[in-house]
Protein backbone atom coordinates (compact mmCIF):
# COMPACT_ATOMS: atom_id res chain seq x y z
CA UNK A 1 -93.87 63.38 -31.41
CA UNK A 2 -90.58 61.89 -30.14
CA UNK A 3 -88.13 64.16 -28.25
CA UNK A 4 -84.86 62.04 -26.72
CA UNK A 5 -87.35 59.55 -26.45
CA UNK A 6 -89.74 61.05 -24.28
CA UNK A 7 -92.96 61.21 -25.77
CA UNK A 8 -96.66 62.25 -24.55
CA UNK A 9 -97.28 58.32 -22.98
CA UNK A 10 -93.92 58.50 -21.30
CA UNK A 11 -90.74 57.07 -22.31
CA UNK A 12 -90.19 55.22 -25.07
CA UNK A 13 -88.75 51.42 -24.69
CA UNK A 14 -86.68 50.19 -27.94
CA UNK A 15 -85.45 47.08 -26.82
CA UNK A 16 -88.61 46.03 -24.34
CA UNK A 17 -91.03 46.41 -27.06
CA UNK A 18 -89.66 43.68 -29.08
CA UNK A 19 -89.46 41.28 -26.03
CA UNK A 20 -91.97 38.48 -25.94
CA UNK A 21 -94.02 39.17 -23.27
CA UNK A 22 -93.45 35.56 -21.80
CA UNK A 23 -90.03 35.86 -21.48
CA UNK A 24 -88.43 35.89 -18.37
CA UNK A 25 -84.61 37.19 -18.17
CA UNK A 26 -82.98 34.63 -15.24
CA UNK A 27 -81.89 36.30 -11.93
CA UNK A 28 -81.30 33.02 -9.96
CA UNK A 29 -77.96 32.62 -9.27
CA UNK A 30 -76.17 29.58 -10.72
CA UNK A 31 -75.83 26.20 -10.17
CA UNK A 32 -73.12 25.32 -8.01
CA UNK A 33 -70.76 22.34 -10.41
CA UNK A 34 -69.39 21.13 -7.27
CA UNK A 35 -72.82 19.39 -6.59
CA UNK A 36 -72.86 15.05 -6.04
CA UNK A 37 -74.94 15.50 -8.84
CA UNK A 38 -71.74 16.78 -10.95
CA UNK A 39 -68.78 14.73 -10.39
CA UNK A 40 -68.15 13.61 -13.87
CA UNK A 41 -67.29 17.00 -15.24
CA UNK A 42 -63.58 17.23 -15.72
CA UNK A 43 -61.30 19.80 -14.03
CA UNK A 44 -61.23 21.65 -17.44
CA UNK A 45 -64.95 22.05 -17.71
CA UNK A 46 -65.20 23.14 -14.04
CA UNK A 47 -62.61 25.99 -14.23
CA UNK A 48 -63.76 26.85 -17.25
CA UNK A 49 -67.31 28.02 -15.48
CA UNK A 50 -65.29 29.21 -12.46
CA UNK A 51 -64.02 32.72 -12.48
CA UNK A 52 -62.55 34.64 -9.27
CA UNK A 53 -63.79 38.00 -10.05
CA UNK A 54 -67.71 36.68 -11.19
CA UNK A 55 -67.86 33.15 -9.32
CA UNK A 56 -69.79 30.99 -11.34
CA UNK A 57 -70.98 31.73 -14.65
CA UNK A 58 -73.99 30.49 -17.08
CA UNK A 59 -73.20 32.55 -19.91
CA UNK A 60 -76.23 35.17 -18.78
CA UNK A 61 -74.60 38.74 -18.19
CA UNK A 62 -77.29 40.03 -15.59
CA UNK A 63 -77.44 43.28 -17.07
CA UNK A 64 -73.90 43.94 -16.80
CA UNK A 65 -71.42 45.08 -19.67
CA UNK A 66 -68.17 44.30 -18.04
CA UNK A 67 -69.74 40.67 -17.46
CA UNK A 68 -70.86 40.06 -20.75
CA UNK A 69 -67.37 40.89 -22.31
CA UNK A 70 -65.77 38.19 -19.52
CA UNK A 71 -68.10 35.87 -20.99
CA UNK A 72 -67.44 36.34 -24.46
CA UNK A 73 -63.75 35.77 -24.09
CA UNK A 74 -64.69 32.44 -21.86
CA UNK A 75 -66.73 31.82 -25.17
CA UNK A 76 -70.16 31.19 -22.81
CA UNK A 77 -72.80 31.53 -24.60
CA UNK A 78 -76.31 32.56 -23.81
CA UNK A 79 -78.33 29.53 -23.50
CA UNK A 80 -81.30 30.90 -24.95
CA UNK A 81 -81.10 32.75 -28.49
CA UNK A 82 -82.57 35.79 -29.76
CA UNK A 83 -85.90 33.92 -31.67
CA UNK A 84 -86.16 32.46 -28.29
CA UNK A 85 -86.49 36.45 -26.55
CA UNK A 86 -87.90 38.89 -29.17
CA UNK A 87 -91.10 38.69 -31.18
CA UNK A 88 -89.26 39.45 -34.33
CA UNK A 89 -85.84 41.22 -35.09
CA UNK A 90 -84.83 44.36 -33.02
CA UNK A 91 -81.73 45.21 -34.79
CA UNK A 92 -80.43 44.80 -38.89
CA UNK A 93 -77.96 42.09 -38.07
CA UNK A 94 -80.91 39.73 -36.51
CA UNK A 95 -82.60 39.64 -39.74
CA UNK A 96 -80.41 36.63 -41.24
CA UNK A 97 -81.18 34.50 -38.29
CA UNK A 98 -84.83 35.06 -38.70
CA UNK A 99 -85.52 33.16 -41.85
CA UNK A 100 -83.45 30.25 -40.67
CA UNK A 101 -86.84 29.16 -38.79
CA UNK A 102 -88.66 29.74 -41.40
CA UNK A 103 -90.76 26.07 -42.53
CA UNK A 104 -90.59 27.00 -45.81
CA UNK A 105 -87.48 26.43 -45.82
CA UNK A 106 -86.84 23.39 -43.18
CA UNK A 107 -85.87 21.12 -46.69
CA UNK A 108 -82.30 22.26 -47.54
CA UNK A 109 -82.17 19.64 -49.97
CA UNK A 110 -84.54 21.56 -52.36
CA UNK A 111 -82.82 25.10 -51.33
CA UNK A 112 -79.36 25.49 -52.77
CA UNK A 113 -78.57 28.87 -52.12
CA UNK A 114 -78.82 28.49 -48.30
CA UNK A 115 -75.92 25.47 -48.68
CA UNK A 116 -72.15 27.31 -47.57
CA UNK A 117 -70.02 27.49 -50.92
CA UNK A 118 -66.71 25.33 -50.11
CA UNK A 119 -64.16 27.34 -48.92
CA UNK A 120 -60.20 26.47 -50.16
CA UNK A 121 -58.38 28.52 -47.32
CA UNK A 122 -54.50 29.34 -48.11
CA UNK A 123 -52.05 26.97 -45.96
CA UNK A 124 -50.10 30.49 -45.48
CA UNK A 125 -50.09 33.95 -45.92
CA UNK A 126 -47.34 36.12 -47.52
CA UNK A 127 -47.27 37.71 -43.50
CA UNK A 128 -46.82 34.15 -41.93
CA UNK A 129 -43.72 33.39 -44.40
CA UNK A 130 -42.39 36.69 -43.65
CA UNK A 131 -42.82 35.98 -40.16
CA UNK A 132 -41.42 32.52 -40.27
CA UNK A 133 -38.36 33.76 -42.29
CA UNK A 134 -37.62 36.75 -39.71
CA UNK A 135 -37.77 34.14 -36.99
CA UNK A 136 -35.17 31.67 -38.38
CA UNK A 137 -32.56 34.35 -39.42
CA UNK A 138 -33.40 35.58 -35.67
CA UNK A 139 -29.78 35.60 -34.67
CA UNK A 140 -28.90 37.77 -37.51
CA UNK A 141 -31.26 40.46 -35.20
CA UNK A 142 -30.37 39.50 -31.67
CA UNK A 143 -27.87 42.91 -30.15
């Protein structure tokens, strides 16, 4: 029996139990990109990993909310991917990234639903015209 997850063995662990048990979450800290070793990174690249509230970044949050959010605007991504942490899917929206491993399925050639459909975007919305039309006639609305 299960009461706010306490249960007769203890508490219960959601997340952990889907972890593979070789898995290792990183708490080194990170490289420094100033190294000899790095000097043919370019200016963008290095600010783009420097940050003056978190100092370097890999694009592991360290068990922090607030630092996972900062990385997801930087667009850092976790090196290592969730068939790379968990035995198999923790959560619903894991499940279409499972099958992607699959070998069955390794020759797209043969699959055809797996293939994206072509997409024909719109140049412009209805919005964007509107927008585009209210900002040429601005003088019209300049007081």
């Amino acid at each position: 029996m299960n009461f706010f997850g306490l249960t007769s063995k203890g508490f219960d662990k959601p997340i952990s139990d889907y972890v593979r048990p070789d898995y290792e979450e990183p708490t080194k800290e990170p490289r420094n990109i100033f190294e000899s070793g790095n000097k043919n990174l370019t200016l963008l690249e290095k600010m783009r990993v420097l940050d003056p509230y978190i100092g370097n970044a890999d694009g592991f949050a360290y068990n922090s909310i607030n630092m996972m959010e900062v990385l997801k605007r930087k667009k850092m991504l976790k090196p290592v991917g969730p068939m790379d942490i968990y035995v198999r899917p923790a959560i619903s929206s894991q499940v279409c990234g499972w099958w992607m491993i699959d070998p069955l399925l390794k020759d797209l050639n043969n699959v055809k639903w797996i293939r994206p459909r072509k997409k024909y975007p719109y140049p412009s919305s209805e919005m964007s015209k509107y927008l585009e039309t209210m900002q040429k006639n601005r003088s019209i609305w300049v007081i």
